[in-house]
Protein backbone atom coordinates (compact mmCIF):
# COMPACT_ATOMS: atom_id res chain seq x y z
CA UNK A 1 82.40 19.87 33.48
CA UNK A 2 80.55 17.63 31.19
CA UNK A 3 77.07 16.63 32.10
CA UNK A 4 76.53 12.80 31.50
CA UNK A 5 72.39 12.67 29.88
CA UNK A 6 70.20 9.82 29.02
CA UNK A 7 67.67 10.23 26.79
CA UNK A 8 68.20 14.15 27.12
CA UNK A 9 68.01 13.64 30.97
CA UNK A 10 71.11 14.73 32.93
CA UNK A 11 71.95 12.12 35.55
CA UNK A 12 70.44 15.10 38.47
CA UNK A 13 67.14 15.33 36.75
CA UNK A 14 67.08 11.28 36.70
CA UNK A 15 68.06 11.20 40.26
CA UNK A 16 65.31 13.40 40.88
CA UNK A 17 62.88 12.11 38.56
CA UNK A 18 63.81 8.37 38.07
CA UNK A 19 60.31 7.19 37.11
CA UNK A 20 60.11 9.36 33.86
CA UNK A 21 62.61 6.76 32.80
CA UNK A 22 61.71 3.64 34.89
CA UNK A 23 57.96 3.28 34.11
CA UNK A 24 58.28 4.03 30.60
CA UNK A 25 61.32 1.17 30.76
CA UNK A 26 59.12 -1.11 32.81
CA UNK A 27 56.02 -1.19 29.82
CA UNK A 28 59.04 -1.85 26.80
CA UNK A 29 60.18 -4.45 29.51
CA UNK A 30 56.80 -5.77 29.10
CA UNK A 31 56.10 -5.66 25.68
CA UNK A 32 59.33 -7.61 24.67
CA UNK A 33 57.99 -10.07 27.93
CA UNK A 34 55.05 -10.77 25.73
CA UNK A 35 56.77 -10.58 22.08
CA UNK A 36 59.45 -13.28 23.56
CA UNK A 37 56.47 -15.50 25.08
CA UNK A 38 54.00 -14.88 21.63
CA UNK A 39 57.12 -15.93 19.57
CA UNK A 40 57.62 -19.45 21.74
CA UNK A 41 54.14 -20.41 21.48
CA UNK A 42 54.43 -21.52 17.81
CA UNK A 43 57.37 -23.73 18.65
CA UNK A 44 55.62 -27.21 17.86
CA UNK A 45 56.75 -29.03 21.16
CA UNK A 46 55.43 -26.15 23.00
CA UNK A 47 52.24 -26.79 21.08
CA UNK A 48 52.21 -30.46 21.64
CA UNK A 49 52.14 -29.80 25.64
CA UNK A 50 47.80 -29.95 24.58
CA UNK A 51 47.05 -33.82 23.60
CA UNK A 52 44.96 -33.36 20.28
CA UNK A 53 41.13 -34.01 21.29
CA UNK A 54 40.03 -36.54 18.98
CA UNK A 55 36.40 -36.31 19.69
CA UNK A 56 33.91 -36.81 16.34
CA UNK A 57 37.24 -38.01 15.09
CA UNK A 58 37.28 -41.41 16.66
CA UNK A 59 37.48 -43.12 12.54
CA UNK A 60 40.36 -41.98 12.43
CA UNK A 61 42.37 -44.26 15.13
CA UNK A 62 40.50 -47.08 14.02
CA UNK A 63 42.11 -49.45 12.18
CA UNK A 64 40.57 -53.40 11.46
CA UNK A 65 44.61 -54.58 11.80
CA UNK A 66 45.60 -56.57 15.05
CA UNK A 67 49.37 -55.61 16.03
CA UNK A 68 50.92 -59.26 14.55
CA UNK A 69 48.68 -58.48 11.31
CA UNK A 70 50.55 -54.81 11.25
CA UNK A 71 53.89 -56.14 11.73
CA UNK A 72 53.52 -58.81 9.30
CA UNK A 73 52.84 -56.19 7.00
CA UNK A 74 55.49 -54.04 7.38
CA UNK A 75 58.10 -57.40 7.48
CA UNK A 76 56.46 -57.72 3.91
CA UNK A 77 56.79 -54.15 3.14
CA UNK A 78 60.57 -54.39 4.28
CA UNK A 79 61.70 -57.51 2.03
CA UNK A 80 59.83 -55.43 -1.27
CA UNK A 81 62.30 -52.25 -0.25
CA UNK A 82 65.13 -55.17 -0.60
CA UNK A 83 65.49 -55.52 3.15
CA UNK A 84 65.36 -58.78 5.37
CA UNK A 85 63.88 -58.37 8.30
CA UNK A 86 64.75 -62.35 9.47
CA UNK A 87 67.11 -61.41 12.70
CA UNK A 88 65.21 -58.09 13.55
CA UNK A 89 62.72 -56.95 16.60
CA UNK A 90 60.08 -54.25 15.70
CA UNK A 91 58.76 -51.71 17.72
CA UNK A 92 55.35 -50.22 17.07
CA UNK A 93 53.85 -46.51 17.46
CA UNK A 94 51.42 -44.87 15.98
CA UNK A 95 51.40 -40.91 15.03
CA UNK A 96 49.48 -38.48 14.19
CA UNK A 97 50.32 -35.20 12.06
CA UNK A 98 48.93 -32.66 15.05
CA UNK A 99 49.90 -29.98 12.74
CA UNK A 100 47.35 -31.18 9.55
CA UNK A 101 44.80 -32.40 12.04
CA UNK A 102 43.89 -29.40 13.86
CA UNK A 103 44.33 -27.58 10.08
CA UNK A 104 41.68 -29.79 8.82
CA UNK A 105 39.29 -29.81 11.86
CA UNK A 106 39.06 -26.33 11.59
CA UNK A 107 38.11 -26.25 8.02
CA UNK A 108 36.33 -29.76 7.21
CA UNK A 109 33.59 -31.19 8.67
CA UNK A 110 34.60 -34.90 10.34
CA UNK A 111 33.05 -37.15 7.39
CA UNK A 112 35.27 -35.40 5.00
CA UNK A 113 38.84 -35.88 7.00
CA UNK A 114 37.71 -39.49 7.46
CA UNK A 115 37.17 -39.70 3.82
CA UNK A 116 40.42 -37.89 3.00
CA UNK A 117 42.45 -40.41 5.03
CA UNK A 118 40.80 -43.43 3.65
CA UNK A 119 41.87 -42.17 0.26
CA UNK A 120 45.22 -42.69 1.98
CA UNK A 121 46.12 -39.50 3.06
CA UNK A 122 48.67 -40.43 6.05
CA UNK A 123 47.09 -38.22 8.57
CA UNK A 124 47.31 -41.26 10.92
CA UNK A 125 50.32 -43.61 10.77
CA UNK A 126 51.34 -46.91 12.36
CA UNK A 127 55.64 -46.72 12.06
CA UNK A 128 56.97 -50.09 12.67
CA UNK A 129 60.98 -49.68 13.57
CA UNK A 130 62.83 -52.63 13.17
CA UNK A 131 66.09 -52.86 15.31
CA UNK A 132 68.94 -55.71 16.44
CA UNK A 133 69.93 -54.70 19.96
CA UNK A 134 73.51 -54.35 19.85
CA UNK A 135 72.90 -52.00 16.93
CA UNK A 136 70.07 -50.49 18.76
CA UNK A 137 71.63 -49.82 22.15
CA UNK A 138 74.85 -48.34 20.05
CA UNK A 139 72.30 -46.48 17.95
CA UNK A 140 73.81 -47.57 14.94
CA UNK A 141 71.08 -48.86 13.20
CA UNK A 142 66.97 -48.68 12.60
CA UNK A 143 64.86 -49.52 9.78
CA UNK A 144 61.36 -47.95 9.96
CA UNK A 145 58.24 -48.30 7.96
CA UNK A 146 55.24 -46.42 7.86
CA UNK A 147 52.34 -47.75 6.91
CA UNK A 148 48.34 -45.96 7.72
CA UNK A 149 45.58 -47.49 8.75
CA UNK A 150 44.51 -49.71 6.06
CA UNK A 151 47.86 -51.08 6.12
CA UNK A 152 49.49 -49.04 2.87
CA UNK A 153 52.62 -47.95 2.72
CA UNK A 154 53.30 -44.25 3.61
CA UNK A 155 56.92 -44.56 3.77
CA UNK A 156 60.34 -45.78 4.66
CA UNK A 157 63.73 -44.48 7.10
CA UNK A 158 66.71 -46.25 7.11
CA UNK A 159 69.32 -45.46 9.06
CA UNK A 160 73.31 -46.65 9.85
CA UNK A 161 75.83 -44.66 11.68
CA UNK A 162 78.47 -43.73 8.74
CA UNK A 163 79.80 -40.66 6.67
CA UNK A 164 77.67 -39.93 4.24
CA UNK A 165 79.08 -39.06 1.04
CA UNK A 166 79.26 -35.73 -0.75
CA UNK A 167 76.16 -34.77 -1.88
CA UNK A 168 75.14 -34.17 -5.81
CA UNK A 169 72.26 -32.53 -7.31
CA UNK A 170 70.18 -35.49 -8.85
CA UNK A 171 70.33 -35.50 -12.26
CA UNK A 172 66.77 -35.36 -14.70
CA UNK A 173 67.30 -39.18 -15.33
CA UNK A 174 67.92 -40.16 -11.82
CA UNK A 175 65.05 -38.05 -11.05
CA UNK A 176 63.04 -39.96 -13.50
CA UNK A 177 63.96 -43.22 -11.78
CA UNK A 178 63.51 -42.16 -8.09
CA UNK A 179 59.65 -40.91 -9.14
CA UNK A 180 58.98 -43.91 -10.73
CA UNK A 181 60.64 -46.29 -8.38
CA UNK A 182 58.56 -44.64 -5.18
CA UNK A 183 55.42 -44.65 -7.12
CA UNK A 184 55.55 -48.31 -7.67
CA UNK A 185 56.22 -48.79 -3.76
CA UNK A 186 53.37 -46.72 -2.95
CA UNK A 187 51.56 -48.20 -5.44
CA UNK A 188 50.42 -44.55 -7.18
CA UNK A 189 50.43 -44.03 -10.84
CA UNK A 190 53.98 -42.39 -11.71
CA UNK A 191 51.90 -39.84 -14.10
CA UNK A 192 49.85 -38.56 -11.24
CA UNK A 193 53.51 -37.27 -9.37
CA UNK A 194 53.30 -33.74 -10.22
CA UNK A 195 57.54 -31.72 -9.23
CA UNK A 196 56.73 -29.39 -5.87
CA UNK A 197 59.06 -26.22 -5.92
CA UNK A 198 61.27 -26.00 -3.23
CA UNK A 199 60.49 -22.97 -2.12
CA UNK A 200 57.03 -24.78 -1.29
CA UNK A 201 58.56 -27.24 0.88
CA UNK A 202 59.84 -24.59 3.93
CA UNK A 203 58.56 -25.26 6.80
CA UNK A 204 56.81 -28.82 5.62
CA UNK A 205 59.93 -30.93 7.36
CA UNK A 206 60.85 -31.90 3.47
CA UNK A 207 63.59 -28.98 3.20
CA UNK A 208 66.39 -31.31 2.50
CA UNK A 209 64.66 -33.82 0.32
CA UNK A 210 65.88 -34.59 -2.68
CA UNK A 211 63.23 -34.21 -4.50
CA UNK A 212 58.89 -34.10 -3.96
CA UNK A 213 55.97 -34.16 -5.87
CA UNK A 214 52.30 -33.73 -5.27
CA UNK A 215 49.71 -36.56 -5.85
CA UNK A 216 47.16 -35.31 -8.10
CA UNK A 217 43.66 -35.75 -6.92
CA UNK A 218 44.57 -36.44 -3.54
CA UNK A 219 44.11 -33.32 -1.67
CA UNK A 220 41.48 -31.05 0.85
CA UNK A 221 40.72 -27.57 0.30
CA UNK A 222 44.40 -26.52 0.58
CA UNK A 223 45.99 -29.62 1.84
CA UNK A 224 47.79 -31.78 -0.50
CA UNK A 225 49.10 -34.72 -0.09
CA UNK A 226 53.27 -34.95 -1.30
CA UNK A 227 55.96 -37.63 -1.82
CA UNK A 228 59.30 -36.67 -0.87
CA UNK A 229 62.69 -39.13 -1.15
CA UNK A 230 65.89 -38.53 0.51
CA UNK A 231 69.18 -40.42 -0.34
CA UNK A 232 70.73 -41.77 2.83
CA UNK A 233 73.64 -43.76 2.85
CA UNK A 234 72.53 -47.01 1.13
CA UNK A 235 69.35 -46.39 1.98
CA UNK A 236 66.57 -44.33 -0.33
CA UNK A 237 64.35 -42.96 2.05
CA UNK A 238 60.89 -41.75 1.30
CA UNK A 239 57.43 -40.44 2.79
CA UNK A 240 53.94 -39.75 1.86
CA UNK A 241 52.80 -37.04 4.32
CA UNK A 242 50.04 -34.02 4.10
CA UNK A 243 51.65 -30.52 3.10
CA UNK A 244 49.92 -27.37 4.21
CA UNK A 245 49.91 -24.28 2.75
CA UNK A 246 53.47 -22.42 2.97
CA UNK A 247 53.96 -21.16 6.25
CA UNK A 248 57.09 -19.08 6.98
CA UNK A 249 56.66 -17.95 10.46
CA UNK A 250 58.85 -20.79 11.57
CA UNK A 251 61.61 -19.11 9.59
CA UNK A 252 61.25 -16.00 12.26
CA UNK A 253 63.55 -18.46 14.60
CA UNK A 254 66.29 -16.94 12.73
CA UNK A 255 65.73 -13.71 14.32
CA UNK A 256 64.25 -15.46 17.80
CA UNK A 257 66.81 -13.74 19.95
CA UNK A 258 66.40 -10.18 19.74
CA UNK A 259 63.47 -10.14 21.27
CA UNK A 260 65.14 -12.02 24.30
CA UNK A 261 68.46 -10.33 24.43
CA UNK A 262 66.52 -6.52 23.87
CA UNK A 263 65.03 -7.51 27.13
CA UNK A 264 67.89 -8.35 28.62
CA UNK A 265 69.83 -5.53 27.49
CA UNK A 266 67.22 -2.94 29.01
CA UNK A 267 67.61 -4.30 32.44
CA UNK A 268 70.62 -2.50 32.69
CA UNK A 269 69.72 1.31 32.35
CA UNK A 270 66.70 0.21 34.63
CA UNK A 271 69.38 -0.66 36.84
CA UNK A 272 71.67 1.96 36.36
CA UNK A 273 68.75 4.52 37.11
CA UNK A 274 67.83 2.55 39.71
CA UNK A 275 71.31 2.59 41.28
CA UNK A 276 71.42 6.75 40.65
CA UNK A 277 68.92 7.01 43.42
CA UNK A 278 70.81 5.06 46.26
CA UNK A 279 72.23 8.66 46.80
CA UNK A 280 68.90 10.01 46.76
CA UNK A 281 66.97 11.77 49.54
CA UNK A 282 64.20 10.92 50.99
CA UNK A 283 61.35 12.77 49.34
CA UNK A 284 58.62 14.89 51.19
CA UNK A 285 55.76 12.96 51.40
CA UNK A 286 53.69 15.90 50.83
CA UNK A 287 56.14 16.94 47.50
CA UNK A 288 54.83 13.51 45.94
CA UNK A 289 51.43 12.24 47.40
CA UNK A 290 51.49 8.73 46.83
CA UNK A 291 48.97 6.33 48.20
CA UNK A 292 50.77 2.38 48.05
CA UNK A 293 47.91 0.80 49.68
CA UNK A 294 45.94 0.81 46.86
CA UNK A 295 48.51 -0.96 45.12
CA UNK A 296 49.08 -3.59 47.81
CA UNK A 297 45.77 -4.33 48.13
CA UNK A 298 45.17 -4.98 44.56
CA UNK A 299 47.79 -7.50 44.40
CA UNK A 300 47.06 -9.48 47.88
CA UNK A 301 43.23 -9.46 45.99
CA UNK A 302 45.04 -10.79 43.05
CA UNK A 303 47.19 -13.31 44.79
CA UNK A 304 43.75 -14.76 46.51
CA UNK A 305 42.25 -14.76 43.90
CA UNK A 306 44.94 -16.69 41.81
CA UNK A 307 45.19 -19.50 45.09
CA UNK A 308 41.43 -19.66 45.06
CA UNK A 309 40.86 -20.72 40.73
CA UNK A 310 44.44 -23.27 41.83
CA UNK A 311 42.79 -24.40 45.19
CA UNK A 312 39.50 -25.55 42.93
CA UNK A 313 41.34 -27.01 40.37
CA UNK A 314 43.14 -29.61 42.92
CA UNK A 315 40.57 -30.45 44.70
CA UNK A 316 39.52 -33.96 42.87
CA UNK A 317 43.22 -34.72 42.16
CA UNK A 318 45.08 -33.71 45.16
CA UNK A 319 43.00 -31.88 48.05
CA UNK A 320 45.88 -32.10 50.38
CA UNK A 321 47.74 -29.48 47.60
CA UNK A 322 44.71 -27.63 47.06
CA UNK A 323 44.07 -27.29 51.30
CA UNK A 324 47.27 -25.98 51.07
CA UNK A 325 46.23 -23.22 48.67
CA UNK A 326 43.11 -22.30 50.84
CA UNK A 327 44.97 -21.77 53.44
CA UNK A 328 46.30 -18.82 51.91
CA UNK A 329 43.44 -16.82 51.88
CA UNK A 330 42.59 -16.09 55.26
CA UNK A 331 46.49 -15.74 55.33
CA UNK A 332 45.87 -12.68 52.57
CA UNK A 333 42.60 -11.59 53.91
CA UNK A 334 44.17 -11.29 57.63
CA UNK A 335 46.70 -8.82 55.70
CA UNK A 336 44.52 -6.76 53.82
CA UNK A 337 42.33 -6.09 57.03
CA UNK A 338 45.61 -5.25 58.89
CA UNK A 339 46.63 -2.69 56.07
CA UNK A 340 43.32 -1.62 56.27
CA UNK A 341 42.60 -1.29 59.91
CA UNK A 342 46.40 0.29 60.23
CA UNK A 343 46.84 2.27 57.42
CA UNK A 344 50.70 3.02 56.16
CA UNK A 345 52.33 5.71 58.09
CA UNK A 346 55.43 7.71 56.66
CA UNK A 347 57.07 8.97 59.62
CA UNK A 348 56.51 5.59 61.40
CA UNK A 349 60.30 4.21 62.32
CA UNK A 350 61.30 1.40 59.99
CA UNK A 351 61.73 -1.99 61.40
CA UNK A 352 64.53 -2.89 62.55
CA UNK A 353 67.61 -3.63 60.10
CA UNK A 354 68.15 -7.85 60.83
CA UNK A 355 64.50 -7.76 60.31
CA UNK A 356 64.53 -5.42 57.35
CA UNK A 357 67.85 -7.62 56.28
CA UNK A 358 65.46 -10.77 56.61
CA UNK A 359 62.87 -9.70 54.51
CA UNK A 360 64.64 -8.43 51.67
CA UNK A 361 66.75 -11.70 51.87
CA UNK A 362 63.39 -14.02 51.53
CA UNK A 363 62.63 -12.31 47.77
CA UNK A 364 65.51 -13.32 45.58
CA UNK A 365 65.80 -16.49 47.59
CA UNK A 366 62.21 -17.55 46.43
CA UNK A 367 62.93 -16.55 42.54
CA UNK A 368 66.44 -19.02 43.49
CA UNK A 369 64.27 -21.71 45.00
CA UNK A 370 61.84 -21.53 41.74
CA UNK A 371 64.19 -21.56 39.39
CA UNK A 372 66.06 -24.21 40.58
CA UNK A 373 62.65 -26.43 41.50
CA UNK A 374 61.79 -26.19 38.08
CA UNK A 375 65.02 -26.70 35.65
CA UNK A 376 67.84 -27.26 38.05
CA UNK A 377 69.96 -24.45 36.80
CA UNK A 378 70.40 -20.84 37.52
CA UNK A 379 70.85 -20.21 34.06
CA UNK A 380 67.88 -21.60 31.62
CA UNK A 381 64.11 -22.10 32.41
CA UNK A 382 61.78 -24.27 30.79
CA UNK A 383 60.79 -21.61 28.54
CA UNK A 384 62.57 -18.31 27.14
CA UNK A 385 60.44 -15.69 29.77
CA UNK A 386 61.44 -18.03 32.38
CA UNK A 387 65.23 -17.87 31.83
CA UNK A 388 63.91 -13.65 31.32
CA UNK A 389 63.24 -13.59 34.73
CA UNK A 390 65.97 -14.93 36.23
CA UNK A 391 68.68 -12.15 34.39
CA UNK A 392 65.89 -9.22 34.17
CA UNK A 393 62.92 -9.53 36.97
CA UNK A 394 64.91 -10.75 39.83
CA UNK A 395 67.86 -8.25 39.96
CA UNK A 396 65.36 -5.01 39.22
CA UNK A 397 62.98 -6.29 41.64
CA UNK A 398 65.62 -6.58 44.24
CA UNK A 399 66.90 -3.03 43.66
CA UNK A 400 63.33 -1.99 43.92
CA UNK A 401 63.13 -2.94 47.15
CA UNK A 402 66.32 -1.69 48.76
CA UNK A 403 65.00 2.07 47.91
CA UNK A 404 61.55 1.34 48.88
CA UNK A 405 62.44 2.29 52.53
CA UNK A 406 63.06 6.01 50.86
CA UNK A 407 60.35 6.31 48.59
CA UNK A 408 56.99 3.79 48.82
CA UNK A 409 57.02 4.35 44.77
CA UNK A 410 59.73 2.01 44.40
CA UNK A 411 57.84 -0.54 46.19
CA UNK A 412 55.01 -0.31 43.68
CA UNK A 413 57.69 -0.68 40.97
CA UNK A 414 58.94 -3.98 43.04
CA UNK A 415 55.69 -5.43 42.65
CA UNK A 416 54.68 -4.50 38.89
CA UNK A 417 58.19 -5.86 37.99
CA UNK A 418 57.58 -9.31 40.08
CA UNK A 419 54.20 -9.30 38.37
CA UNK A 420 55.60 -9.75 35.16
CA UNK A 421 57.17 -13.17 35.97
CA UNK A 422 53.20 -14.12 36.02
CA UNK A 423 52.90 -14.32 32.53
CA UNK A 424 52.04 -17.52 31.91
CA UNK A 425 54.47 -19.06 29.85
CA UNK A 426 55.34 -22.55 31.68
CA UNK A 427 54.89 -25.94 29.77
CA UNK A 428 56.45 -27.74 32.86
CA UNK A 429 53.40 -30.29 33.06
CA UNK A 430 52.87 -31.31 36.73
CA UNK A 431 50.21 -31.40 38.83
CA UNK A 432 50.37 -27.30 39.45
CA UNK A 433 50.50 -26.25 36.05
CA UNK A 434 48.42 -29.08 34.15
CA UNK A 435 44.75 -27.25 34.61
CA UNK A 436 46.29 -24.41 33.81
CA UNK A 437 47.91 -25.90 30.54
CA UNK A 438 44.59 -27.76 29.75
CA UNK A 439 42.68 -24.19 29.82
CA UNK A 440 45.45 -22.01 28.44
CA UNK A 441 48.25 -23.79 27.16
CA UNK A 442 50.71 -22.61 29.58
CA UNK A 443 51.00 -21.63 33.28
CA UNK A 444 51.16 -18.53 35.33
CA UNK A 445 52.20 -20.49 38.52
CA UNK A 446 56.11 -21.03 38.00
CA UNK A 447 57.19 -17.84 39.68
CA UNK A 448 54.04 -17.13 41.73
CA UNK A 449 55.12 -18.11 44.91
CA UNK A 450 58.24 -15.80 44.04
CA UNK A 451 55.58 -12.72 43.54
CA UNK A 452 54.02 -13.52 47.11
CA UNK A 453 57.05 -13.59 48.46
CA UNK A 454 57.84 -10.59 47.51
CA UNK A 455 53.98 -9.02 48.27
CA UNK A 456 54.65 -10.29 51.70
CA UNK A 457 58.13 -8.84 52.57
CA UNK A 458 56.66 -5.43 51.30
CA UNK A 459 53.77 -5.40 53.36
CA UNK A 460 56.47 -6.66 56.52
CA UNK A 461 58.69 -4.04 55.23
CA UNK A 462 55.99 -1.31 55.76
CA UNK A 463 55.53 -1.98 58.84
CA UNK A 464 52.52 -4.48 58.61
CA UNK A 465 53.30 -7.32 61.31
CA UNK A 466 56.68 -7.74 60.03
CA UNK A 467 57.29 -10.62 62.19
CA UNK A 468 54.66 -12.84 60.69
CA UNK A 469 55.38 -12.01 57.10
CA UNK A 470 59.16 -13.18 57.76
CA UNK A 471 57.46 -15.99 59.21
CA UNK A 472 55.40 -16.72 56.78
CA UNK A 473 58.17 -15.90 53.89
CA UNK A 474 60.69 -18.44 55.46
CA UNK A 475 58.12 -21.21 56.66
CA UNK A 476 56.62 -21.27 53.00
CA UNK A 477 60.30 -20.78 51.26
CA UNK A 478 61.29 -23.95 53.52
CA UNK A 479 58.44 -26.43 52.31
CA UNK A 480 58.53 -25.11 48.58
CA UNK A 481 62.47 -25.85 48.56
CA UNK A 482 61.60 -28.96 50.14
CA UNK A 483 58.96 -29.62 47.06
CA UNK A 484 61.78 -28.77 44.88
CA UNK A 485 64.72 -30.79 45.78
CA UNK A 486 62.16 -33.89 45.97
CA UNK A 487 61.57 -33.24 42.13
CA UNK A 488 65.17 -32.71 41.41
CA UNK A 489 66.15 -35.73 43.67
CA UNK A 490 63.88 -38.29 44.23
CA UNK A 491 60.91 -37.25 41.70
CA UNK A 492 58.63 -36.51 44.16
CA UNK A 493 55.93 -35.37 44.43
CA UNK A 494 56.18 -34.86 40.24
């Protein structure tokens, strides 16, 4: 008979041994947590969850127009391009590039950005969008132009719904004209256009211009400031925006998914291993001393601690939220000086099974209740380790916890998988996560009722006033569902 073996382990020794597979599993599990997360943090609207902090900076937003001044401005910008505006509304915004500003505040002192931009750098931009509202509402049509804050132009984007033709290679005299022609609307010498190699332009957002070119004597240490044109349609669209040094890294989305899908690939020998040992017997406690109180205790100090930093941070906002927060702490420290005073006993009878049934229950239904409080689906999360959890925390945790009652090991293995799904990676901005997003940039808290949960039903399922921890797990699971279909429904309270 064939001998089925993984990773040179036949499927007895696993049975026997599970953890020389499981732990090893659970730190790769971990690693490609944090690779996945490290990887979404560069996405730029991830980014953009931080407001830029404009402080030292203030020039830079001020500008001596009035808002009739700016749109009569960019009416006479329009009729120069060959447009009539006569017949149009205009919407104004103004932008900044995030991406160039924090490059420059790192590397310039604030006298020398303000300078830069008065030389008509477009690191802030008024865009003036000029729309009918039939063609608006059907999204058929918008003319935009961007001027900065001296009231130059920095640009133009028109837009009409309609095939575009097949696209040619402009030729060296069409090139010619196209330079020359968006030098005289930017009013820049055509001589001081200097041709930007493609290759330069990844990553910029100028990938499928037409053509660019650099404006001599217009730069910042290694910011320069480009012109890039675009034929659209009718329209000949062009910009004047800041270009940073070549950065690839955004080309790595290419290969964004192994990361994700390695992850979610492992789960399933974790599984499988952890399915071998349903079979298994109960080991001797005195074969393999294992202490779990340790381990419990350590995360009920972590989960207080974790309410206590939220607790603080609500209190000028919302101290009814942040009461609610306290009041887990006494909650926690009640349970730690149970587990203390009692400590766990092996050969104590289990509780009983609708109470065991309960308590296991209460764990995947408070990953369920998360997920769908914050996205609404089973299937995708706000970020990538948040849809991670869903197919790779919640179903290991789970088995965890049925073999627990065999071997207390697995119930440390319940709670270091659960504690993954605290890696803060949520850019959900309510009133939970925003102190968190304002120190960090993301959130710990969108699965953290999910980990106390499942701290709780452990310490019930040991044997540590069982009743109250059900209690405790449904009463809380009740008013955070509650929380959650008020967001999905009504959008309340966030």
């Amino acid at each position: 008979m064939v001998k089925l073996k993984i990773l040179g382990l036949s499927l007895e020794s696993l049975r026997a041994r599970p953890f020389t597979v499981l732990v090893p599993g659970a730190c790769l599990l971990l690693l490609l947590f944090v690779l996945v997360e490290r990887k979404e943090l560069k996405r730029a609207d991830v980014r953009s969850i931080i407001p830029p902090s404009l402080e030292g900076h203030e020039k830079l937003v001020r500008t001596a127009m009035g808002q009739e001044e700016i749109g009569r401005r960019a009416s006479e910008a329009l009729r120069s391009l060959g447009h009539d505006p006569e017949g149009f509304f205009y919407g104004l915004e103004v932008v900044m590039d995030e991406e160039a500003y924090e490059h420059l505040r790192s590397r310039h002192r604030p006298e020398e950005i303000e300078s830069f931009a008065e030389e008509s750098a477009p690191l802030v931009t008024w865009r003036v969008t000029f729309f009918r509202p039939r063609e608006s509402l059907e999204q058929r049509e918008r003319l935009t132009v961007i001027l900065d804050a001296e009231g130059r132009l920095c640009g133009f984007q028109g837009y009409r719904y309609e095939p575009e033709e097949l696209r040619q290679p402009l030729s060296a005299e069409r090139l010619g004209e196209v330079r020359d022609r968006a030098a005289g609307w930017l009013k820049l010498p055509a001589s001081s256009l200097t041709p930007v190699e493609s290759l330069d332009l990844l990553g910029s957002g100028h990938e499928r211009a037409d053509a660019a070119w650099s404006v001599e004597g217009l730069s910042l240490g290694d910011a320069r400031v480009v012109v890039s044109v675009r034929q659209r349609g009718e329209f000949l669209n062009f910009s004047k925006s800041i270009l940073l040094p070549r950065d690839m890294s955004y080309l790595s989305y290419a290969w964004k998914d192994w990361e994700f899908w390695g992850a979610v690939s492992l789960a399933a020998p974790l599984a499988f291993v952890l399915g071998l040992c349903l079979a298994r017997p109960y080991p001797d406690p005195a074969v393999v001393p294992f202490r779990l109180e340790p381990v419990l205790l350590g995360s009920l100090a972590a989960a207080a601690a974790t309410c206590l930093v939220q607790s603080l941070a609500l209190v000028p906002s919302h101290p009814l939220f942040a009461a609610a927060f306290a009041a887990a702490l006494p909650f926690f420290a009640f349970l730690a000086a149970c587990l203390v005073w009692t400590p766990l006993d092996p050969s104590r009878p289990p509780v009983g099974r609708w109470m065991r049934l309960g308590l296991i229950t209460a764990v995947p239904l408070a990953f369920l209740i998360m997920s769908l409080a914050c996205s609404a689906t089973l299937f995708t999360g706000c970020a990538q380790v948040c849809t991670l959890v869903r197919y790779t925390t919640l179903p290991l945790v789970l088995f965890a916890i049925l073999l627990g009652g065999r071997d207390p090991r697995f119930y440390a293995y319940a709670l270091a998988l659960a504690a993954l799904s605290l890696m803060p990676h949520c850019v959900c901005d309510n009133f939970i996560n925003h102190c968190w997003i304002q120190w960090i940039g993301v959130s710990p808290m969108c699965y953290f009722f999910s980990f106390c949960v499942t701290l709780v039903s452990i310490l019930g399922l040991c044997g540590i006033r069982p009743r109250l921890c059900a209690f405790a797990s449904t009463g809380s699971a009740l008013a955070v569902g509650l929380l959650g279909l008020g967001h999905q429904l009504l959008s309340f309270p966030w």
